[in-house]
C-alpha atoms as a PDB file:
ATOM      1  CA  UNK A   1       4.659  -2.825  12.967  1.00  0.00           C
ATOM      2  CA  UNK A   2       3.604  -3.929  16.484  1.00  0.00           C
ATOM      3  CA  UNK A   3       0.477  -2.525  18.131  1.00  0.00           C
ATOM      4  CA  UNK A   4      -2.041  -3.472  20.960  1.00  0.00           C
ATOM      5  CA  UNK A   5      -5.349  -4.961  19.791  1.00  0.00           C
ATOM      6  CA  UNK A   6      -7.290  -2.126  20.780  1.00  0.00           C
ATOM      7  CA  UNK A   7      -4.828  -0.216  18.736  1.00  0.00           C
ATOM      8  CA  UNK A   8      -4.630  -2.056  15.385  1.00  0.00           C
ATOM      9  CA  UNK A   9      -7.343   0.021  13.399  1.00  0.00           C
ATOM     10  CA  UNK A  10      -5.635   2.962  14.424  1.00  0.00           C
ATOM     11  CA  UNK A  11      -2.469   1.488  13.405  1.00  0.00           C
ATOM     12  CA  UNK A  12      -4.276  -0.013   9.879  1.00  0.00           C
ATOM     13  CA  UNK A  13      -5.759   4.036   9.040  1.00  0.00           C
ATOM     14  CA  UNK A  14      -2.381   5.962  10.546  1.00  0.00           C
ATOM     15  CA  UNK A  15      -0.043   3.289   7.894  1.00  0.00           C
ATOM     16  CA  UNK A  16      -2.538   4.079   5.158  1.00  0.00           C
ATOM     17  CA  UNK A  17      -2.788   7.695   5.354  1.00  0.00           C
ATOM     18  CA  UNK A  18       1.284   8.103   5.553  1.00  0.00           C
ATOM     19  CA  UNK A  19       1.417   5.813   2.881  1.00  0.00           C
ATOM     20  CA  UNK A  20      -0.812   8.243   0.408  1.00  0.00           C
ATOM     21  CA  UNK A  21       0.818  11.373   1.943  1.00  0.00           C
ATOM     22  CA  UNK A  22       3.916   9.889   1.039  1.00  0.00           C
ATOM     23  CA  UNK A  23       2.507   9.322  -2.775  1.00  0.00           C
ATOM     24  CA  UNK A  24       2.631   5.438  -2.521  1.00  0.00           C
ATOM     25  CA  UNK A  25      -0.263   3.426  -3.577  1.00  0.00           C
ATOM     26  CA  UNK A  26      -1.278   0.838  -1.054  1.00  0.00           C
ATOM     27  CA  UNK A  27      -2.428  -2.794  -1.779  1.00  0.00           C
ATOM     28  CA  UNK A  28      -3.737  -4.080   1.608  1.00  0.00           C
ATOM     29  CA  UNK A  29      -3.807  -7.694   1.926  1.00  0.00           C
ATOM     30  CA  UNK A  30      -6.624  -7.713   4.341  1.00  0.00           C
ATOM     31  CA  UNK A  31      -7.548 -11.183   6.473  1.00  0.00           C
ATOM     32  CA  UNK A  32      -8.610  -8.712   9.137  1.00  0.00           C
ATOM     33  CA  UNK A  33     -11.561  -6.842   7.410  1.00  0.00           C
ATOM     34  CA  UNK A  34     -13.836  -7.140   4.281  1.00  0.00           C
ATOM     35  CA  UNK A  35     -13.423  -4.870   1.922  1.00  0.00           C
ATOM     36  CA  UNK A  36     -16.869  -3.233   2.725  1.00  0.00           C
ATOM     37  CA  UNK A  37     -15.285  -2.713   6.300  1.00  0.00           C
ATOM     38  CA  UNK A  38     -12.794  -0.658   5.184  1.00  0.00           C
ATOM     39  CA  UNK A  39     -13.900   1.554   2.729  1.00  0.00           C
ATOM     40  CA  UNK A  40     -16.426   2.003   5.356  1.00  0.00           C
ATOM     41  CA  UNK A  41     -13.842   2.534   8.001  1.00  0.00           C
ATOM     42  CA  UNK A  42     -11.678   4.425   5.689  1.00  0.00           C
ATOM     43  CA  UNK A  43     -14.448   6.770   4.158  1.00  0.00           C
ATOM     44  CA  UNK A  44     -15.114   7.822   7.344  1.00  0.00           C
ATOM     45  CA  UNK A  45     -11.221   9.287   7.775  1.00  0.00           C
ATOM     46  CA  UNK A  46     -11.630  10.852   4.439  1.00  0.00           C
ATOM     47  CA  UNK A  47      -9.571   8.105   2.357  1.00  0.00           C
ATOM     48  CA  UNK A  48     -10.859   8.211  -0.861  1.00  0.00           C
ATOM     49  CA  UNK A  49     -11.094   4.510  -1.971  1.00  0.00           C
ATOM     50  CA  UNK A  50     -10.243   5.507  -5.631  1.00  0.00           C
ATOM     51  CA  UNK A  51      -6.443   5.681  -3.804  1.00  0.00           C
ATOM     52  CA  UNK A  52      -5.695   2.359  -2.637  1.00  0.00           C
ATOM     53  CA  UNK A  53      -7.053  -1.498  -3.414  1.00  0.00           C
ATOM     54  CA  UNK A  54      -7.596  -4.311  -1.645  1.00  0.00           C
ATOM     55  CA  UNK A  55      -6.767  -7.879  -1.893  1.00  0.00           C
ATOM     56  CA  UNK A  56      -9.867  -9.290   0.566  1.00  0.00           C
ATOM     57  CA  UNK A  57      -9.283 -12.812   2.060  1.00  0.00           C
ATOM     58  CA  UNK A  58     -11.918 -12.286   4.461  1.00  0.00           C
ATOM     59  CA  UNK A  59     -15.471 -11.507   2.376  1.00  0.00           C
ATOM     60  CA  UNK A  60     -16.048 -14.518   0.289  1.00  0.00           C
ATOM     61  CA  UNK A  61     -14.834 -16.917   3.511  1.00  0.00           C
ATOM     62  CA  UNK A  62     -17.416 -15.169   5.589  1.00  0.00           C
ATOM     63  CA  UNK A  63     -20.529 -15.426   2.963  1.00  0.00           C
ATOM     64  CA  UNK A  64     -19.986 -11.785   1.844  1.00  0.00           C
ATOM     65  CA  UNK A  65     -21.141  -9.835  -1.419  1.00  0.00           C
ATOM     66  CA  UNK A  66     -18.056 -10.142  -3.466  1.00  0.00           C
ATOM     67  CA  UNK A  67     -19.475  -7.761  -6.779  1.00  0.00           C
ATOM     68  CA  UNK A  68     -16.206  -7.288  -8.903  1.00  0.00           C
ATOM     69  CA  UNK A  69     -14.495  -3.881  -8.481  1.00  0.00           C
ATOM     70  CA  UNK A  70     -11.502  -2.882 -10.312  1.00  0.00           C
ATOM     71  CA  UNK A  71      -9.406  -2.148  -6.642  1.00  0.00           C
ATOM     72  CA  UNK A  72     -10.198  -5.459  -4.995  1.00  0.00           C
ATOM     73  CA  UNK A  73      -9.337  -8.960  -5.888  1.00  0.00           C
ATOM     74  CA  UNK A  74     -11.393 -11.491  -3.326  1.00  0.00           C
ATOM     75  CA  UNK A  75      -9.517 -14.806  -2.417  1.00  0.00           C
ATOM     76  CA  UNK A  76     -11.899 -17.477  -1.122  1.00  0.00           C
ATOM     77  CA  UNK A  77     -10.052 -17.654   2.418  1.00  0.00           C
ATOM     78  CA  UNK A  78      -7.007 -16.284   4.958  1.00  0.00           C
ATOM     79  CA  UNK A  79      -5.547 -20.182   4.353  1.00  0.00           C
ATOM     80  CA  UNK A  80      -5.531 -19.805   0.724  1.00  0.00           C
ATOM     81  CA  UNK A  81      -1.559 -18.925   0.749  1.00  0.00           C
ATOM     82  CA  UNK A  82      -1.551 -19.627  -3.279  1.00  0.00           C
ATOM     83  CA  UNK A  83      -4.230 -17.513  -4.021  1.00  0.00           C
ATOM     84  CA  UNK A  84      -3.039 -14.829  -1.994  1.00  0.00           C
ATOM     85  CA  UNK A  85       0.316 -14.855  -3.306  1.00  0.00           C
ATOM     86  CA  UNK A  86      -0.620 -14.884  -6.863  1.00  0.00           C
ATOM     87  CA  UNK A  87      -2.757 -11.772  -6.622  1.00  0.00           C
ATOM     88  CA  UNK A  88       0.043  -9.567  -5.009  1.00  0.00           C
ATOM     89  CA  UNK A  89       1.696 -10.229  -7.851  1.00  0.00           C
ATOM     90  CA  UNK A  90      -1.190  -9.482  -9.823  1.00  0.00           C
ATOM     91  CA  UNK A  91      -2.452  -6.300  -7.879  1.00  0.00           C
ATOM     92  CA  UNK A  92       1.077  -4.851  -8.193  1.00  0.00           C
ATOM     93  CA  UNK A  93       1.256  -5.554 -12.043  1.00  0.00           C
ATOM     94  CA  UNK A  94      -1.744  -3.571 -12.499  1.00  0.00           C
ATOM     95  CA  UNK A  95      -1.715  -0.709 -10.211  1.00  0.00           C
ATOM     96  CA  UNK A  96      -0.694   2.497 -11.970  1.00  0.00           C
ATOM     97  CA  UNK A  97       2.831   4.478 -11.387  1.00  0.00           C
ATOM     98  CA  UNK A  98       6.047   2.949  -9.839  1.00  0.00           C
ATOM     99  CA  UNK A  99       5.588   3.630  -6.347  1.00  0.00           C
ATOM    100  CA  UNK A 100       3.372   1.169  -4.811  1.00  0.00           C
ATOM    101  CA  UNK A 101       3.418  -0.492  -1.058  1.00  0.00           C
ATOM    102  CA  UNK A 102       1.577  -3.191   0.390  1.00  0.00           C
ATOM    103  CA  UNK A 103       0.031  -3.302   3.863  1.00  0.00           C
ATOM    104  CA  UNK A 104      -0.836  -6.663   5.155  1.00  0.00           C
ATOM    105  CA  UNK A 105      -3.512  -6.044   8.014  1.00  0.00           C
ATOM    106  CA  UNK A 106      -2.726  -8.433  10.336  1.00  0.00           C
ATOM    107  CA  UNK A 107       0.029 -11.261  10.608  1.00  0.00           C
ATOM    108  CA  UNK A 108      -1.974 -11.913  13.710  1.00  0.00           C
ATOM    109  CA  UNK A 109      -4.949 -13.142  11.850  1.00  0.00           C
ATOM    110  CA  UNK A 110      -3.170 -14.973   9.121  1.00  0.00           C
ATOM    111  CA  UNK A 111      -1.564 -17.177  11.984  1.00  0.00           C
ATOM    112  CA  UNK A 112      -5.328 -18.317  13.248  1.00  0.00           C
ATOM    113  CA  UNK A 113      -5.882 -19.377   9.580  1.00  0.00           C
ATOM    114  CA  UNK A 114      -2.685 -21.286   9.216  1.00  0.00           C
ATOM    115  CA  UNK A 115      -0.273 -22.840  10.855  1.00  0.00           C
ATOM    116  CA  UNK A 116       2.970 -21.040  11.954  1.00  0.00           C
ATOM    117  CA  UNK A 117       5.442 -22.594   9.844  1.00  0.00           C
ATOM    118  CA  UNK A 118       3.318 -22.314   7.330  1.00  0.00           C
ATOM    119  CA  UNK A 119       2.346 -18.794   7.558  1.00  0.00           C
ATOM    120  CA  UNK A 120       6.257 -18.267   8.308  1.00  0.00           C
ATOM    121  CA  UNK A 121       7.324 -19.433   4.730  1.00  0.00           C
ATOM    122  CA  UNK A 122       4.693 -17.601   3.153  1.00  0.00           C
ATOM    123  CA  UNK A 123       6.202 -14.226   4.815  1.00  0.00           C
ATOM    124  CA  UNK A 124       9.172 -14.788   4.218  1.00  0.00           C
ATOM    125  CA  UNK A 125       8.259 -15.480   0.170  1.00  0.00           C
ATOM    126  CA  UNK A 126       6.300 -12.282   0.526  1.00  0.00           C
ATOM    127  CA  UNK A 127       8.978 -10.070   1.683  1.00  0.00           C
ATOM    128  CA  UNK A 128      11.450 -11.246  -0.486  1.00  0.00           C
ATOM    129  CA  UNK A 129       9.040 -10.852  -3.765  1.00  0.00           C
ATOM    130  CA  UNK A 130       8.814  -7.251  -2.188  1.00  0.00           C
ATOM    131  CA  UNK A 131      12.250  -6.567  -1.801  1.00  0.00           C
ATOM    132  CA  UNK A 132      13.093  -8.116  -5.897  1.00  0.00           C
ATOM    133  CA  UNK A 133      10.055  -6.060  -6.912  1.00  0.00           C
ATOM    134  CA  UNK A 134      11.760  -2.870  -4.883  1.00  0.00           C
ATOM    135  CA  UNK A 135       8.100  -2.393  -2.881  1.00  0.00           C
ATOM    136  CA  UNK A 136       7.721  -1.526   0.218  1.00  0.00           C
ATOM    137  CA  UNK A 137       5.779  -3.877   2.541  1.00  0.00           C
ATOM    138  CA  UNK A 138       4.330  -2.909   5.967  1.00  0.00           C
ATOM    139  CA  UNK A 139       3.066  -6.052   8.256  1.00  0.00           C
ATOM    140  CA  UNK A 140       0.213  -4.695  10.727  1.00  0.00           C
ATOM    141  CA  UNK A 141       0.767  -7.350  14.300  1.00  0.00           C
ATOM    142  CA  UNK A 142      -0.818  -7.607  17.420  1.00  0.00           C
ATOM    143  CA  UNK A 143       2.105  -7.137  19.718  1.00  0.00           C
ATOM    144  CA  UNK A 144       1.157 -10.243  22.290  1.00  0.00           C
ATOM    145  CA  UNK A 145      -0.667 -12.161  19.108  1.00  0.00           C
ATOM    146  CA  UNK A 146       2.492 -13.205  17.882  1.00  0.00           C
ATOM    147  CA  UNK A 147       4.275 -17.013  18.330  1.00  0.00           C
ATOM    148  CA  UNK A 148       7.735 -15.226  19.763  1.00  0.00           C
ATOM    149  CA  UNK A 149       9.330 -17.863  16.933  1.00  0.00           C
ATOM    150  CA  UNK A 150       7.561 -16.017  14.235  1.00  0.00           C
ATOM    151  CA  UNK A 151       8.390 -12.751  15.710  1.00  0.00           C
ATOM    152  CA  UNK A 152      11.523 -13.632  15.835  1.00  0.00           C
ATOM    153  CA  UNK A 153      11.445 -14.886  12.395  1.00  0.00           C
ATOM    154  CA  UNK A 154       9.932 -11.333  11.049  1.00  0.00           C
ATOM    155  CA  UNK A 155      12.578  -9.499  12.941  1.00  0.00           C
ATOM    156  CA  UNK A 156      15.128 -11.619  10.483  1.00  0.00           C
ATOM    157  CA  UNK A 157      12.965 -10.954   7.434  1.00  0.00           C
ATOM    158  CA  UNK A 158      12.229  -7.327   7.841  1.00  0.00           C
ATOM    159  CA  UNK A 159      14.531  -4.384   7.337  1.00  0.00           C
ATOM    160  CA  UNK A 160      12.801  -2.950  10.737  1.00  0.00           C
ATOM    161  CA  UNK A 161      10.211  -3.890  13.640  1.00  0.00           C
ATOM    162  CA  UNK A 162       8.378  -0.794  14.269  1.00  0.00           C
ATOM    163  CA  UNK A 163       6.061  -0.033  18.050  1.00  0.00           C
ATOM    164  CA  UNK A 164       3.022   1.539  17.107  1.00  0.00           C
ATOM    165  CA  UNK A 165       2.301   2.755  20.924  1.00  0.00           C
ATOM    166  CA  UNK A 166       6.209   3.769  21.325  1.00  0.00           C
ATOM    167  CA  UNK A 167       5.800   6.237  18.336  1.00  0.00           C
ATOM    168  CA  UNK A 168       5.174   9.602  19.244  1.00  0.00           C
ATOM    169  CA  UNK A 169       1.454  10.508  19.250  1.00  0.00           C
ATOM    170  CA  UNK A 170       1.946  13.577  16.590  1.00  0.00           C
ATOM    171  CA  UNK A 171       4.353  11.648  14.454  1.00  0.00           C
ATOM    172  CA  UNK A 172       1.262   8.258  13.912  1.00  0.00           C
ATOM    173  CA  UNK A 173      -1.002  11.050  12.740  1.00  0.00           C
ATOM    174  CA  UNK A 174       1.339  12.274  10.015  1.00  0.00           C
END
């Protein structure tokens, strides 16, 4: 899902309300936000954070409390690809009920962490764990903070490239 940056937290809240309407569980992968961010940024849209979890590659890097909760697994950094990987797996083993999504904040962000080829395999590993595991998987981009090679890439990976600003104003607030 493409968006402009002044859009993207609309974008992250809009894809995470649909998501619970819709009665899937979301995992965000966040290297956009700490976790403290958005339940912050979530409580305030009346998300209650008992409905989602959070795999946070952002607090730890940044010097952050990281006090275990049961809904958030903290990975030391946004370059930490292993890490990452291992607790989607993880997350989605635990999470209660079969219908489960994951929301990765920003593809921009990951792609000032690593480098693009890089990041590129570890999308592409991602989306096919997703697609064997039968879970959806929504990737949150800056529209111009992509390398057009990885966008390209994604459009290959992905079932569908979605326009956050093209979608009709009513049908985002769904």
């Amino acid at each position: 899902m493409l968006s402009l940056p002044e859009h993207v937290n609309t974008m992250n809240v809009s894809v995470i309300k649909k998501s619970l309407a819709s009665g899937c569980i979301p995992v965000i992968v966040s290297v956009n936000m700490p976790y403290k961010i958005l339940a912050r940024v979530y409580g305030r849209e009346g998300i209650d954070p008992a409905m989602w979890y959070v795999i946070d590659a952002v607090t730890n890097y940044s010097g952050g409390d990281t006090t275990p909760n049961p809904h958030v697994r903290f990975i030391t950094t946004p370059s930490n690809l292993t890490d990452m990987g291992i607790a989607i797996t993880e997350m989605l083993k635990v999470i209660p009920g079969t219908e489960k999504c994951i929301v990765f904040d920003s593809v921009s962000m990951l792609l000032i962490h690593t480098p693009t080829v890089t990041a590129s395999k570890f999308l592409h590993f991602v989306i096919n764990k997703l697609k064997i595991l039968d879970v959806a998987g929504i990737f949150l981009c800056v529209e111009k903070g992509l390398d057009p090679v990885v966008l390209s890439q994604m459009t290959a990976f992905v079932d569908k490239i979605v326009d956050f600003e093209s979608m009709d104003k009513t049908a985002r607030e769904k």
